[in-house]
Structure formats: C-alpha cells, structure tokens
C-alpha atoms as a PDB file:
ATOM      1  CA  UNK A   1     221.342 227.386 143.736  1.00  0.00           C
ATOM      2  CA  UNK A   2     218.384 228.330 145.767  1.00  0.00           C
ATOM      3  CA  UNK A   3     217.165 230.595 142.470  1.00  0.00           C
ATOM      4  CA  UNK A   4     216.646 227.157 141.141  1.00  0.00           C
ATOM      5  CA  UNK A   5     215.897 225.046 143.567  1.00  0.00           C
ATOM      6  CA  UNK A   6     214.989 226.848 146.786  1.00  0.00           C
ATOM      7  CA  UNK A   7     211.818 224.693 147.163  1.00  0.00           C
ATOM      8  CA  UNK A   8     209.407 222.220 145.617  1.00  0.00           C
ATOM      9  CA  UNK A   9     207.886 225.258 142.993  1.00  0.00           C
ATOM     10  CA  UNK A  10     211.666 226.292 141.965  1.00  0.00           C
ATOM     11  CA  UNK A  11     212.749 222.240 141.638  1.00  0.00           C
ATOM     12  CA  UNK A  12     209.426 221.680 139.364  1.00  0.00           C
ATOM     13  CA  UNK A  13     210.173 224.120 137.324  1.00  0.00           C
ATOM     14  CA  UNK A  14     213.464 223.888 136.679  1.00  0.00           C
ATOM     15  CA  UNK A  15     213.421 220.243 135.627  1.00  0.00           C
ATOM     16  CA  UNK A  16     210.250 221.038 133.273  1.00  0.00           C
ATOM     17  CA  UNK A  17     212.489 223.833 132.169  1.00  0.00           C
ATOM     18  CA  UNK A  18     215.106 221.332 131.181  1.00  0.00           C
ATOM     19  CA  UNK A  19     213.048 218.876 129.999  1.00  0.00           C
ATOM     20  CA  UNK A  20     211.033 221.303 127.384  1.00  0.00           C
ATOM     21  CA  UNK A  21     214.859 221.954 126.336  1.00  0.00           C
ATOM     22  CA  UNK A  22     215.546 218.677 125.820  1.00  0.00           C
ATOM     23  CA  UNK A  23     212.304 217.956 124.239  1.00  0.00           C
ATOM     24  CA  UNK A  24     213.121 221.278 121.618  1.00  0.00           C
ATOM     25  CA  UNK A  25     216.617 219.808 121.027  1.00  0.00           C
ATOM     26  CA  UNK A  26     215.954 216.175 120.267  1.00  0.00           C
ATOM     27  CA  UNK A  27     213.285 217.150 117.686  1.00  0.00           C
ATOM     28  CA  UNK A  28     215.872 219.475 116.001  1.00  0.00           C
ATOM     29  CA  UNK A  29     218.250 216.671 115.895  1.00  0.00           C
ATOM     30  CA  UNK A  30     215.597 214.133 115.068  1.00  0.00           C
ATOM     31  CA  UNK A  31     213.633 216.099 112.212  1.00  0.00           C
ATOM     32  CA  UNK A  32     214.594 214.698 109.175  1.00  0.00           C
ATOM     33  CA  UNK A  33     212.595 211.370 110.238  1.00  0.00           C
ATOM     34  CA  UNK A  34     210.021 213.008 111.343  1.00  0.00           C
ATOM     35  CA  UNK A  35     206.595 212.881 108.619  1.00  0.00           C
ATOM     36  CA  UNK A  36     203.961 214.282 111.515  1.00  0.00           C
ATOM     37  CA  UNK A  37     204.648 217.557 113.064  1.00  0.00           C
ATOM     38  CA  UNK A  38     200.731 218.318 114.844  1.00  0.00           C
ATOM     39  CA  UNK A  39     201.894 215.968 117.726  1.00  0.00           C
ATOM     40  CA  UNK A  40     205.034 217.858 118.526  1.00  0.00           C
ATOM     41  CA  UNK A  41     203.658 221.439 118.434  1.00  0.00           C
ATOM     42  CA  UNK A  42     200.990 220.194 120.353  1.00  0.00           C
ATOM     43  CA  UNK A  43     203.237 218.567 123.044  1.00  0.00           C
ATOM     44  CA  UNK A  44     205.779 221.571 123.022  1.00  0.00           C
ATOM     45  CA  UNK A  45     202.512 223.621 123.201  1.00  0.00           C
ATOM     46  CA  UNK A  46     201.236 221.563 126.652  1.00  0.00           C
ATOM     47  CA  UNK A  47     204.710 221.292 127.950  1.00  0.00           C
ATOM     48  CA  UNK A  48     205.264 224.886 127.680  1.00  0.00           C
ATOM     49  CA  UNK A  49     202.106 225.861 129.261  1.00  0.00           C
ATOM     50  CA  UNK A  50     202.555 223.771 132.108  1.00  0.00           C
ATOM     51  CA  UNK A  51     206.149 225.592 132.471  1.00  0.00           C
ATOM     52  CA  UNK A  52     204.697 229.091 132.161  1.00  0.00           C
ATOM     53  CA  UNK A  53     202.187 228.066 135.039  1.00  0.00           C
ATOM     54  CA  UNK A  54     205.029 226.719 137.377  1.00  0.00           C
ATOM     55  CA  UNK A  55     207.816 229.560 136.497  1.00  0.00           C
ATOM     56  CA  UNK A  56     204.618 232.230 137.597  1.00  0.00           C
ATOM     57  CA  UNK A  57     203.862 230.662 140.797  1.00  0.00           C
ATOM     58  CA  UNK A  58     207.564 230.545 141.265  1.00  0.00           C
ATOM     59  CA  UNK A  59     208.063 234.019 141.061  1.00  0.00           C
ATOM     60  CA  UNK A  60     204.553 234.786 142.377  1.00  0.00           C
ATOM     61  CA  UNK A  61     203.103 236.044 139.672  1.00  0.00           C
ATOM     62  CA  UNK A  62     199.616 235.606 141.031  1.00  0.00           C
ATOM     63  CA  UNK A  63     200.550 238.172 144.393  1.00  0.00           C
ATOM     64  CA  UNK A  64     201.530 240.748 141.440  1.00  0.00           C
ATOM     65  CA  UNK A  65     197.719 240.634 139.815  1.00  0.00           C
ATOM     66  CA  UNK A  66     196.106 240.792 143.409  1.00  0.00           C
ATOM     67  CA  UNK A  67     198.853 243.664 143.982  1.00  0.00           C
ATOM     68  CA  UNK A  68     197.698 245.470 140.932  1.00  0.00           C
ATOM     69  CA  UNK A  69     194.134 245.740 142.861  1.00  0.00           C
ATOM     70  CA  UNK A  70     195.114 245.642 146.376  1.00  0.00           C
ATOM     71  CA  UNK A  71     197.681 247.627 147.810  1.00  0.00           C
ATOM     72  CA  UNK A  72     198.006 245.697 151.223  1.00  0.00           C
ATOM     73  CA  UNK A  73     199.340 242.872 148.856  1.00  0.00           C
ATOM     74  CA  UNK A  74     202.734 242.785 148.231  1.00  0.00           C
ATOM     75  CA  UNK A  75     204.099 241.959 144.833  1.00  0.00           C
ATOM     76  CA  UNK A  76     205.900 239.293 143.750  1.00  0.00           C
ATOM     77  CA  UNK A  77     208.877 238.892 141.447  1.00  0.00           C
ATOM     78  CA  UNK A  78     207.700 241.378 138.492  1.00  0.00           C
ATOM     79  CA  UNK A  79     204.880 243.348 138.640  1.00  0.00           C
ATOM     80  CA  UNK A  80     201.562 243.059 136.179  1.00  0.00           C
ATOM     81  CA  UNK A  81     203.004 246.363 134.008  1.00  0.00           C
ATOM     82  CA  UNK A  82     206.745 245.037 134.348  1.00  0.00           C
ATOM     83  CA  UNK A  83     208.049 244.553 130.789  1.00  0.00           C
ATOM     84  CA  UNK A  84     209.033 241.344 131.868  1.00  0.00           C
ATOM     85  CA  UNK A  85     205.220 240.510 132.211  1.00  0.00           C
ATOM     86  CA  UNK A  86     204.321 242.666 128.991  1.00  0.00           C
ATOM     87  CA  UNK A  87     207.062 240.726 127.020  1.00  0.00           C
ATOM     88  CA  UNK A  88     205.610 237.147 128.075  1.00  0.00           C
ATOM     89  CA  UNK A  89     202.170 238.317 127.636  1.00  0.00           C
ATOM     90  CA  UNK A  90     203.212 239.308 123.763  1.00  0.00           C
ATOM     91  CA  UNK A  91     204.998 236.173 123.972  1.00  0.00           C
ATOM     92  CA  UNK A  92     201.949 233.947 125.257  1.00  0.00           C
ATOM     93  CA  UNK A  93     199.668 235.506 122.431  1.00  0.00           C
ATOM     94  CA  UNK A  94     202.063 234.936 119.361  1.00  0.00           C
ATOM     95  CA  UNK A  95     202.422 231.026 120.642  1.00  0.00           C
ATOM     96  CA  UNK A  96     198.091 230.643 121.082  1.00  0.00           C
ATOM     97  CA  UNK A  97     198.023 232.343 117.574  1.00  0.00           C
ATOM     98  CA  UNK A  98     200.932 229.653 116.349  1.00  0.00           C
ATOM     99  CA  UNK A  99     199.090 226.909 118.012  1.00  0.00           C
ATOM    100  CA  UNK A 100     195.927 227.738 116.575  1.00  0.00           C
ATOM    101  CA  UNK A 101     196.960 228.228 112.893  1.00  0.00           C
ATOM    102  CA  UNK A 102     198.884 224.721 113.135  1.00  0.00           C
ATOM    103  CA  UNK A 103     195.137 223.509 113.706  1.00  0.00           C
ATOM    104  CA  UNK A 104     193.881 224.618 110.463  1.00  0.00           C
ATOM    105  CA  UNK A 105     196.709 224.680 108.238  1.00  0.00           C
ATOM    106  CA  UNK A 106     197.552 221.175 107.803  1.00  0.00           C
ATOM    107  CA  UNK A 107     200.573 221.304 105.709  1.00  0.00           C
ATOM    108  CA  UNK A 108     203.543 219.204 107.275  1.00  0.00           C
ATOM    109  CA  UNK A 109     206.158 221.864 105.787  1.00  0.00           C
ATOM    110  CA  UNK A 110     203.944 224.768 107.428  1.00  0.00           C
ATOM    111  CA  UNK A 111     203.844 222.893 110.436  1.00  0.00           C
ATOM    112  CA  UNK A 112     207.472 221.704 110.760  1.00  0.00           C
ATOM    113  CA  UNK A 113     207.944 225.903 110.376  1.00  0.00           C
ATOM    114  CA  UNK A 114     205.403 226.426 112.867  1.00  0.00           C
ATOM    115  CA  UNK A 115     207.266 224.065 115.568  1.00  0.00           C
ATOM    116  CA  UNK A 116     210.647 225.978 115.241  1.00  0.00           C
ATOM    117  CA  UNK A 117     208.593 229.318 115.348  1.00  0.00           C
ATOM    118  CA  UNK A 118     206.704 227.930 118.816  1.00  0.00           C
ATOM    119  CA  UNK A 119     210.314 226.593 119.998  1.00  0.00           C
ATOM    120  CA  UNK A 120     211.839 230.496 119.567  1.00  0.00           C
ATOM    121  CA  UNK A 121     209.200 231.964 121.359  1.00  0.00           C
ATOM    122  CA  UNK A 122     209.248 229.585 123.970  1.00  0.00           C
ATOM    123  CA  UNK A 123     212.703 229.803 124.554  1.00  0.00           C
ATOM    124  CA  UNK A 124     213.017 233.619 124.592  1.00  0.00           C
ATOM    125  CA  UNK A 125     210.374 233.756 127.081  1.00  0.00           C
ATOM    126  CA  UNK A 126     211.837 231.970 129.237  1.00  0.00           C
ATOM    127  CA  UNK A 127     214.620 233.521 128.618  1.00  0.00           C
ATOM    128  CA  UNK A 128     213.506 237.298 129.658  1.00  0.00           C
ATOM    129  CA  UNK A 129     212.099 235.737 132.880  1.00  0.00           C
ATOM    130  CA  UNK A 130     215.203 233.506 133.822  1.00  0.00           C
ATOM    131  CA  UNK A 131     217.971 236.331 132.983  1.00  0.00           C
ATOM    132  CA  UNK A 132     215.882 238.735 134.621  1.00  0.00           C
ATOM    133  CA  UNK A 133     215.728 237.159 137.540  1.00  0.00           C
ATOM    134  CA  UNK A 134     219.144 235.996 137.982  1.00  0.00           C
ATOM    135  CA  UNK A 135     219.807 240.319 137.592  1.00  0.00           C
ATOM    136  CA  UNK A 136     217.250 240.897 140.261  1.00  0.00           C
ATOM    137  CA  UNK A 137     218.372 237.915 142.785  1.00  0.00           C
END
C-alpha cells in the first residue's frame, strides 16, 4: 500500500490516476451523446499532463536527469536511458502530436478518433510505469 500511498506525492497521484480513469471510462460510456469532442481531448490532454508530472516526482524522475550529469546524485526510480523513460518519452510525443492535430483538424468524427487514440496512449503509459514499478518494489 505504501507503493501507492506512502506519502502526499504517491496519494496525489494515485487519485489523479483514478480519476483520469474514470474520466476515460465515463466518456466511453457517454459517447453517443456527445456532439463536441475538442473539450474532452483537451481535458484528458491537461489531466494527463498533470498525472505524468506527479507519477515523475513520485518516482523521482527529476534525481534521474541530474544523475545523468552528476554522478554524486543518486537516481531515482528509472533512469533517463531506462526503457521505461524511452517508452513514455515515445509515448509523451505521439499524445503532443495527437493533441496538436485535434487543433487543426476540426472534424468531430476525427476528433472522437483522436480522443480514444489519446486515451490508449495514456493508459499504456501509465501502464509501463505502474507495472514496472510494482516488479521493481
């Protein structure tokens, strides 16, 4: 339980975590009455951000960059050149490239695809970094 909610970081995130969920499943439940789809993405978009920011000071993501410069640092959870932290960074670029298209593109149909597309990579970032560190802890 600690994993999860060990302290005030872990607790944040996790509820975030679960809320983002939430959020993904009640618009799949809820999407045939749904006519605008630029306020979800963008909300999924925010909310997911805010989660990726949490989940890496969590795991101390920001000791791993200064550890990639300075050996007297020590690490934290996964390292910059991890493939945990390759994966996400893939991850992070295909969701701003999403994002961005859903900007220009203002097709309801393209954007209701777009959501589902964000929601998948969302989810299976999370889902490197959560089952990973449920292996490692």
């Amino acid at each position: 339980m600690g994993l999860y909610f060990g302290n005030l970081t872990a607790l944040l995130s996790t509820i975030l975590l679960l809320a983002m969920f939430v959020f993904i499943g009640y618009t799949l439940v809820k999407q045939k009455s749904i006519r605008k789809w630029g306020r979800r993405i963008a909300s999924l978009a925010l909310l997911g951000l805010i989660v990726c920011c949490f989940v890496a000071a969590r795991d101390g993501y920001q000791l791993s960059v200064q550890a990639s410069f300075d050996n007297a640092v020590t690490a934290g959870l996964f390292t910059v050149d991890s493939i945990q932290s390759t994966l996400c960074c893939i991850g992070g670029g295909i969701i701003a490239l999403i994002c961005l298209l859903s900007i220009f593109i203002k097709n309801q149909k393209f954007r209701k695809v777009v959501f589902f597309v964000l929601s998948s990579a969302i989810i299976i970032k999370m889902l490197v970094i959560e089952i990973s560190r449920i292996m490692m802890g």
